[in-house]
PDB file of N, CA and C in Angstrom:
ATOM      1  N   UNK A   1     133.031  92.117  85.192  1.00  0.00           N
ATOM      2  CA  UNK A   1     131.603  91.922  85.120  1.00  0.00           C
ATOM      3  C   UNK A   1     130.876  92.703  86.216  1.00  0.00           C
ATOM      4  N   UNK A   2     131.572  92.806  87.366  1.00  0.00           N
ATOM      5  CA  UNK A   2     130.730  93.513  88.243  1.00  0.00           C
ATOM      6  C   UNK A   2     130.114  95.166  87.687  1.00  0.00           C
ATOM      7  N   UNK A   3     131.321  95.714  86.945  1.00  0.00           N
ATOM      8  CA  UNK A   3     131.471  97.008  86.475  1.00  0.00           C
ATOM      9  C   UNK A   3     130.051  97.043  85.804  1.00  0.00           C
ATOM     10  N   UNK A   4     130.044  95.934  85.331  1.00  0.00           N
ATOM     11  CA  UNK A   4     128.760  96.098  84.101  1.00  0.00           C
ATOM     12  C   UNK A   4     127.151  96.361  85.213  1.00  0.00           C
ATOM     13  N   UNK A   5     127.330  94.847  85.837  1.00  0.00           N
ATOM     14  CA  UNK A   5     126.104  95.076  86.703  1.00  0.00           C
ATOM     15  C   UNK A   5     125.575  96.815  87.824  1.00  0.00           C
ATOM     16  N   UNK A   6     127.058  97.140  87.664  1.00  0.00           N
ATOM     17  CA  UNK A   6     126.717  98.326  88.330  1.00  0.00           C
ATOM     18  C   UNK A   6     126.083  98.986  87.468  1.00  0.00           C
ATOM     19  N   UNK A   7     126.913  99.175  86.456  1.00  0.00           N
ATOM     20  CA  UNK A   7     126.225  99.697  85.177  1.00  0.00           C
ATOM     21  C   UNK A   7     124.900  99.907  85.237  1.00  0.00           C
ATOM     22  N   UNK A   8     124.380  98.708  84.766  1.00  0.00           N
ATOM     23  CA  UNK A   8     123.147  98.024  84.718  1.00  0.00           C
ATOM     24  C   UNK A   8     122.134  98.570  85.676  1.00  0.00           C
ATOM     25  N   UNK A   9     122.371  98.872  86.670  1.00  0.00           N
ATOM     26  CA  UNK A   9     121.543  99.291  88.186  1.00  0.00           C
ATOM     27  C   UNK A   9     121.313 100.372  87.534  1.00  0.00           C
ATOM     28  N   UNK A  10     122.303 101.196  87.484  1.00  0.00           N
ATOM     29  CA  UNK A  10     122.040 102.448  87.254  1.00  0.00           C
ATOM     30  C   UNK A  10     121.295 103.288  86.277  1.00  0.00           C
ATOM     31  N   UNK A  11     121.130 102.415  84.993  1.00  0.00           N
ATOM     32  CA  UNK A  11     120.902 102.889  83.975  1.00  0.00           C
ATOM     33  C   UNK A  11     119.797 101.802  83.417  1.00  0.00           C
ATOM     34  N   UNK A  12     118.921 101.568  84.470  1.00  0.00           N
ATOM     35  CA  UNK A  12     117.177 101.204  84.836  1.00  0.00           C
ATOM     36  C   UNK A  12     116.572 101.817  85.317  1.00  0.00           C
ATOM     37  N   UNK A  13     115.030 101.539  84.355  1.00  0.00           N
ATOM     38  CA  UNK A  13     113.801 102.676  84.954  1.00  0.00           C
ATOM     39  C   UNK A  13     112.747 101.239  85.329  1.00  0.00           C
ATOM     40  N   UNK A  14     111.953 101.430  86.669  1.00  0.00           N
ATOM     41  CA  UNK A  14     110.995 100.772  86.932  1.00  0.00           C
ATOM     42  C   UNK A  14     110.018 101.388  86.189  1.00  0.00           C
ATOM     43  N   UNK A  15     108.957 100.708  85.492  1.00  0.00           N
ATOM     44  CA  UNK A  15     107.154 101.333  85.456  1.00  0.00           C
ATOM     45  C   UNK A  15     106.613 100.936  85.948  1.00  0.00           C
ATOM     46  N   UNK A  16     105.695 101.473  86.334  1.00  0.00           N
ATOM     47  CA  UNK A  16     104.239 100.662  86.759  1.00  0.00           C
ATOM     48  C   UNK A  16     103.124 101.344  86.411  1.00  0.00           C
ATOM     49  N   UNK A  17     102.230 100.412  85.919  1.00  0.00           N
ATOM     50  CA  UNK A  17     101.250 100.692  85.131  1.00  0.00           C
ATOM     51  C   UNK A  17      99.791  99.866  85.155  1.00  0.00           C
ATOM     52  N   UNK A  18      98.504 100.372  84.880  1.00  0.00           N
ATOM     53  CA  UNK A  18      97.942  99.985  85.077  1.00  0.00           C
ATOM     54  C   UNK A  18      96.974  98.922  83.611  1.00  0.00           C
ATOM     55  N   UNK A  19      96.901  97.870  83.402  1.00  0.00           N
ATOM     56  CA  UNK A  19      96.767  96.761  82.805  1.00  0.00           C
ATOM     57  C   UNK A  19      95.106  96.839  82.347  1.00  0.00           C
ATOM     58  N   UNK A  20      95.044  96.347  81.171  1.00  0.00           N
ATOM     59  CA  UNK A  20      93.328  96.861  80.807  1.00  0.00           C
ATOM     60  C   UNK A  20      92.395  95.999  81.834  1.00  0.00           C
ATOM     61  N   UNK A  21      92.752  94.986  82.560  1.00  0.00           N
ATOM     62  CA  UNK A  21      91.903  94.385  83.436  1.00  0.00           C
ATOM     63  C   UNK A  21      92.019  95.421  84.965  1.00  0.00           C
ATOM     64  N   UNK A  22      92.202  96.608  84.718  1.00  0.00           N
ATOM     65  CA  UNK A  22      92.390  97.802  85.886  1.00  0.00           C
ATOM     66  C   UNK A  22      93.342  97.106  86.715  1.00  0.00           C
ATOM     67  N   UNK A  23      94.130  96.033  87.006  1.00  0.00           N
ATOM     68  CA  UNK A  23      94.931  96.389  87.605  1.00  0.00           C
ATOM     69  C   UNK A  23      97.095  95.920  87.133  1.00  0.00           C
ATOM     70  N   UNK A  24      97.349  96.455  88.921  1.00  0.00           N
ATOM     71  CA  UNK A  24      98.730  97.160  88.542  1.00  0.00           C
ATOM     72  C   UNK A  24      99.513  95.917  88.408  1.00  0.00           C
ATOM     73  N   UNK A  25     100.573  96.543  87.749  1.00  0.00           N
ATOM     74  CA  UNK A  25     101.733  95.449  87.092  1.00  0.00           C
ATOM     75  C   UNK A  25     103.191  96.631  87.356  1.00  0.00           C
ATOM     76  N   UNK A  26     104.167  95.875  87.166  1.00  0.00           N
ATOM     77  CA  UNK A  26     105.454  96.421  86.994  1.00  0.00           C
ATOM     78  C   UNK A  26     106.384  96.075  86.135  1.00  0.00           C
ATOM     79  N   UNK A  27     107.227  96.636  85.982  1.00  0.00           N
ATOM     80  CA  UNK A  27     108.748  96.465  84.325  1.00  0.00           C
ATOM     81  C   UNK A  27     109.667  97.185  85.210  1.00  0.00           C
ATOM     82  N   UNK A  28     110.982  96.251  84.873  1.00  0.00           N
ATOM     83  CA  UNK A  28     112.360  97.045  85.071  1.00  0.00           C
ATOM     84  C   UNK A  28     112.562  96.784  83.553  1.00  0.00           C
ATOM     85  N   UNK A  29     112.932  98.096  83.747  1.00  0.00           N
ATOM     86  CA  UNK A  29     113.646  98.272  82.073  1.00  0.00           C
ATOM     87  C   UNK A  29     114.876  99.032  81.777  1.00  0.00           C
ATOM     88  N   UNK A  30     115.743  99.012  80.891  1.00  0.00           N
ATOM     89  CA  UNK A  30     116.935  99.639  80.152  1.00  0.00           C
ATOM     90  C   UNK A  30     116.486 100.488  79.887  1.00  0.00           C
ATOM     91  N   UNK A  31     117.712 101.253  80.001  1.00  0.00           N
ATOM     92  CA  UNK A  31     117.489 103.027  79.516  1.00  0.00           C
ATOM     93  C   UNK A  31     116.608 102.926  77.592  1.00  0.00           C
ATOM     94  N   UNK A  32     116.888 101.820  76.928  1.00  0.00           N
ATOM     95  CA  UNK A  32     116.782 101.346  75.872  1.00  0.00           C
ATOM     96  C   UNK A  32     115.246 100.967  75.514  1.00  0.00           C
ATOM     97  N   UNK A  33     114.386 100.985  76.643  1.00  0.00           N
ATOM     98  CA  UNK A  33     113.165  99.973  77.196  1.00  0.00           C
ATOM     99  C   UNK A  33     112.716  98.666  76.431  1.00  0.00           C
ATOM    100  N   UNK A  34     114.007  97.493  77.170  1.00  0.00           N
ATOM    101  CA  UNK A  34     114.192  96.489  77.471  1.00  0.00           C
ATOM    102  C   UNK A  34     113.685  96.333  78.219  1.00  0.00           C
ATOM    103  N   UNK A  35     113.131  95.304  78.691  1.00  0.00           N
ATOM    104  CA  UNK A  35     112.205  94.432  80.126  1.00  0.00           C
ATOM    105  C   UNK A  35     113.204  93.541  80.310  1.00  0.00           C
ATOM    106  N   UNK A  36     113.888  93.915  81.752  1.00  0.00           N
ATOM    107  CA  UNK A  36     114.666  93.205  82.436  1.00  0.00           C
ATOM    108  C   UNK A  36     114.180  92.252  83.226  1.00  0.00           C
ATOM    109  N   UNK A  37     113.097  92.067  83.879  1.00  0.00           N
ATOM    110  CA  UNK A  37     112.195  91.891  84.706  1.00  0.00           C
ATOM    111  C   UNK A  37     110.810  92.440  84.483  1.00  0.00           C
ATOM    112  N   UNK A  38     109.859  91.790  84.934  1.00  0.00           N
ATOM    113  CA  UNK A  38     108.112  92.130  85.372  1.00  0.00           C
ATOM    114  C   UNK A  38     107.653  91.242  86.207  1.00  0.00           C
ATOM    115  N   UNK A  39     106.570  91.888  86.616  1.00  0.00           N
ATOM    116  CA  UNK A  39     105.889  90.984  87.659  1.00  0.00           C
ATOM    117  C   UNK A  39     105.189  90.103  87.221  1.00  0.00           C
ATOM    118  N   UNK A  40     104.756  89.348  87.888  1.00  0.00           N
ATOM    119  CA  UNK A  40     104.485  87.631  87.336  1.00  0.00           C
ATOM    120  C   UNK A  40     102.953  87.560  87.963  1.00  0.00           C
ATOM    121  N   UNK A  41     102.738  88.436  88.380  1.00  0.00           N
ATOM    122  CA  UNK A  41     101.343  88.930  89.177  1.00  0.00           C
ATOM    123  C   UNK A  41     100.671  90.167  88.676  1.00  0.00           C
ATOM    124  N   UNK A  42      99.084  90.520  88.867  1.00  0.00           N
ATOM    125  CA  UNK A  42      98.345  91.381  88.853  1.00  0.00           C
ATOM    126  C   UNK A  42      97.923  91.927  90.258  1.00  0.00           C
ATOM    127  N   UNK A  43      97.955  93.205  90.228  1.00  0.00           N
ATOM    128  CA  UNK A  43      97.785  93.807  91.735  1.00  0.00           C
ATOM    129  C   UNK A  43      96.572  94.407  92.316  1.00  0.00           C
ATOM    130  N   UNK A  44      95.710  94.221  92.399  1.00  0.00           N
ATOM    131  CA  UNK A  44      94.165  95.084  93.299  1.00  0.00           C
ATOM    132  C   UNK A  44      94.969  96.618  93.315  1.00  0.00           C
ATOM    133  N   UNK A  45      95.759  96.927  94.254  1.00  0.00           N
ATOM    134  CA  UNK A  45      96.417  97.697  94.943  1.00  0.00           C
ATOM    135  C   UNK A  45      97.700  98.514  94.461  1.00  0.00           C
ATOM    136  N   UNK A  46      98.107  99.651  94.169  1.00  0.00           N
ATOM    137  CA  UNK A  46      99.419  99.933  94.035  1.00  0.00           C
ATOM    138  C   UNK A  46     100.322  99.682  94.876  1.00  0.00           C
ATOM    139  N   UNK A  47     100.343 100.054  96.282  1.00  0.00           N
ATOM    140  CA  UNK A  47     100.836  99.357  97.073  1.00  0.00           C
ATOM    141  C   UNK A  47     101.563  97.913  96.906  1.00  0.00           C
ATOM    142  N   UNK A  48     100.627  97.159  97.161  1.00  0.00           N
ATOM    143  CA  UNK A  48     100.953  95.328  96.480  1.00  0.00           C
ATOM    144  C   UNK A  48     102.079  95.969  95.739  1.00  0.00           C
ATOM    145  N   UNK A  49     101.785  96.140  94.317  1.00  0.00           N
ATOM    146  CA  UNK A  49     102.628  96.309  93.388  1.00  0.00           C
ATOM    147  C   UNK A  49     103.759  96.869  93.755  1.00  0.00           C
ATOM    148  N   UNK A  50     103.715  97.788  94.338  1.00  0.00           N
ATOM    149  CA  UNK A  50     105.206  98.415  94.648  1.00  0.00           C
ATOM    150  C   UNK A  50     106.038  97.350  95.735  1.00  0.00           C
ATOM    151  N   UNK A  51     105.435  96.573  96.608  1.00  0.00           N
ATOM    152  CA  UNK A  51     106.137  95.766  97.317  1.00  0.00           C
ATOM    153  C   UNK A  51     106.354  94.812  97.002  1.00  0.00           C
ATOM    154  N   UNK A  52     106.112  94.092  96.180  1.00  0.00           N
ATOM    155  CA  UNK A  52     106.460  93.072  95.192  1.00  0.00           C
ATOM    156  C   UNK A  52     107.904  93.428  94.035  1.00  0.00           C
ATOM    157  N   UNK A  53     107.603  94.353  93.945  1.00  0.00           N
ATOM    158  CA  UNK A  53     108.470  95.628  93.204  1.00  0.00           C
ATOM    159  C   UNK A  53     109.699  95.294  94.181  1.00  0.00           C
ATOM    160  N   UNK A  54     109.575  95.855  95.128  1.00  0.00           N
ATOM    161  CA  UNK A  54     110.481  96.057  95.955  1.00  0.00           C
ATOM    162  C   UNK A  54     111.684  94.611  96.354  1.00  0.00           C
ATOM    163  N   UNK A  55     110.781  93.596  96.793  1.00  0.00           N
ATOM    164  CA  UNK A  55     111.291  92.694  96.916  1.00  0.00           C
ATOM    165  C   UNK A  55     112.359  91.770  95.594  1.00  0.00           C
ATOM    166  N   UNK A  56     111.806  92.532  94.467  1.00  0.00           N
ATOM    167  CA  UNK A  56     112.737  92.015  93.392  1.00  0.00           C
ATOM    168  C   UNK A  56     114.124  93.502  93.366  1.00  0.00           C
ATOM    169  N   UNK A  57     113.970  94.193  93.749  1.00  0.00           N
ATOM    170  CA  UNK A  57     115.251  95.187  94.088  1.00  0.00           C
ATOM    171  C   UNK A  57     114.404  96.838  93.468  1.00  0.00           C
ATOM    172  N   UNK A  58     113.808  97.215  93.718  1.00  0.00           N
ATOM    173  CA  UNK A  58     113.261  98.723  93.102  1.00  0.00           C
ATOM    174  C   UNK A  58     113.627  99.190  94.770  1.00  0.00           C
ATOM    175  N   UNK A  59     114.109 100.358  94.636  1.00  0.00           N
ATOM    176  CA  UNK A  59     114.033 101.314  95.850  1.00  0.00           C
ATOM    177  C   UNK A  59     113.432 102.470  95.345  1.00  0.00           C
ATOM    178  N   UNK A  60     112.383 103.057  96.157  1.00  0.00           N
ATOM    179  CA  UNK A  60     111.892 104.042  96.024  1.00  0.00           C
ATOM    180  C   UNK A  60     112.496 105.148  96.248  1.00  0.00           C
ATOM    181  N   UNK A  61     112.598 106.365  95.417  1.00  0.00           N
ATOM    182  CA  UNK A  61     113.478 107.557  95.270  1.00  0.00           C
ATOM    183  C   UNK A  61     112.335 108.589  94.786  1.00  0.00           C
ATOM    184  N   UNK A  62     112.249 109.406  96.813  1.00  0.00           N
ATOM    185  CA  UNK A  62     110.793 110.736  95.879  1.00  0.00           C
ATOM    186  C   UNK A  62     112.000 111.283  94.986  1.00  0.00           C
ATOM    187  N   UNK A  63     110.792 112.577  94.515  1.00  0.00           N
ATOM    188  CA  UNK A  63     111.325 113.193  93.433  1.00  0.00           C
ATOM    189  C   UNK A  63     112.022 114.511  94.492  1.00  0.00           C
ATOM    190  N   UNK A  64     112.906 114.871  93.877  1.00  0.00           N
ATOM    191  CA  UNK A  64     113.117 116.208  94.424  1.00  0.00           C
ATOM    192  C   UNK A  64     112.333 117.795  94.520  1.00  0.00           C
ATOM    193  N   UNK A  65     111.762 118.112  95.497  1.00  0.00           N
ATOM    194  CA  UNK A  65     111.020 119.795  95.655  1.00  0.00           C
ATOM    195  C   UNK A  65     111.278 120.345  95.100  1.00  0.00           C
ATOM    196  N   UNK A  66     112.256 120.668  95.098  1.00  0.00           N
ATOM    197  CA  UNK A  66     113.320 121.800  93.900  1.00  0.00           C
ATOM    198  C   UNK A  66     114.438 121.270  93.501  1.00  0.00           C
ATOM    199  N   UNK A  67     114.704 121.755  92.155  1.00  0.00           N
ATOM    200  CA  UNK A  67     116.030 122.070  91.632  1.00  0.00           C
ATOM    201  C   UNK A  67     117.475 122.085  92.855  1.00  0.00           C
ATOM    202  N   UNK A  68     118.147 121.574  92.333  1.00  0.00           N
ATOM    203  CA  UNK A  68     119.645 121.824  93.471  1.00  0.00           C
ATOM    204  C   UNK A  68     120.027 122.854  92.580  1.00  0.00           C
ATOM    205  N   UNK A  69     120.727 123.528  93.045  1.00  0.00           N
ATOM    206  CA  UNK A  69     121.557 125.135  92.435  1.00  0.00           C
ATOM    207  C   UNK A  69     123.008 124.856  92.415  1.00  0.00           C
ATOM    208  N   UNK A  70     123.833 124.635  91.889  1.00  0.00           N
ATOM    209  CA  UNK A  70     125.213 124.999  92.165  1.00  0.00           C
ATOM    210  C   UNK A  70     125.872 126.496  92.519  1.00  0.00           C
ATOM    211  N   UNK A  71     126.785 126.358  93.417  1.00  0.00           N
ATOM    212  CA  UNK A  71     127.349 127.315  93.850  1.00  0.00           C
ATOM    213  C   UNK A  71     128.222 128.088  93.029  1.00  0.00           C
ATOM    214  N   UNK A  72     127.928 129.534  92.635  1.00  0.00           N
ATOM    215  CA  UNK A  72     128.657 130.415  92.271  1.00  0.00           C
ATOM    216  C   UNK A  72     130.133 130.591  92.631  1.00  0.00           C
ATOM    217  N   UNK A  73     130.922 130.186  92.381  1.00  0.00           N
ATOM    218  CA  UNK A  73     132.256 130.473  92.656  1.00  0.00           C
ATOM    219  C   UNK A  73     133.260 131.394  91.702  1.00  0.00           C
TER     220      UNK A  73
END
């Protein structure tokens, strides 16, 4: 079972999005987009949202500048 939960980590996307009452909300979801989780709250703030986020397990990952290249060998 653990195998799975690793699984599982890996192969989730957070959203966050903004809600017709303007504000922010969040989803963990399956590669499948399943809602594993959401927030149980509305946010003023993105911020808020992301730390609320956080505290249920989202780690923030920037995006990468560039491309990685593999080495010619």
């Amino acid at each position: 079972m653990a195998g799975f939960q690793k699984e599982a980590q890996v192969n989730a996307v957070w959203r966050f999005y903004v809600g017709q009452d303007r504000k922010w909300r969040w989803q963990h979801l399956t590669i499948h987009q399943v809602v594993i989780s959401q927030s149980h709250a509305a946010y003023k703030d993105y911020e808020g949202c992301m730390a609320d986020a956080q505290e249920k397990g989202y780690v923030f990952q920037p995006s990468q500048s560039k491309r990685i290249q593999r080495e010619m060998r």
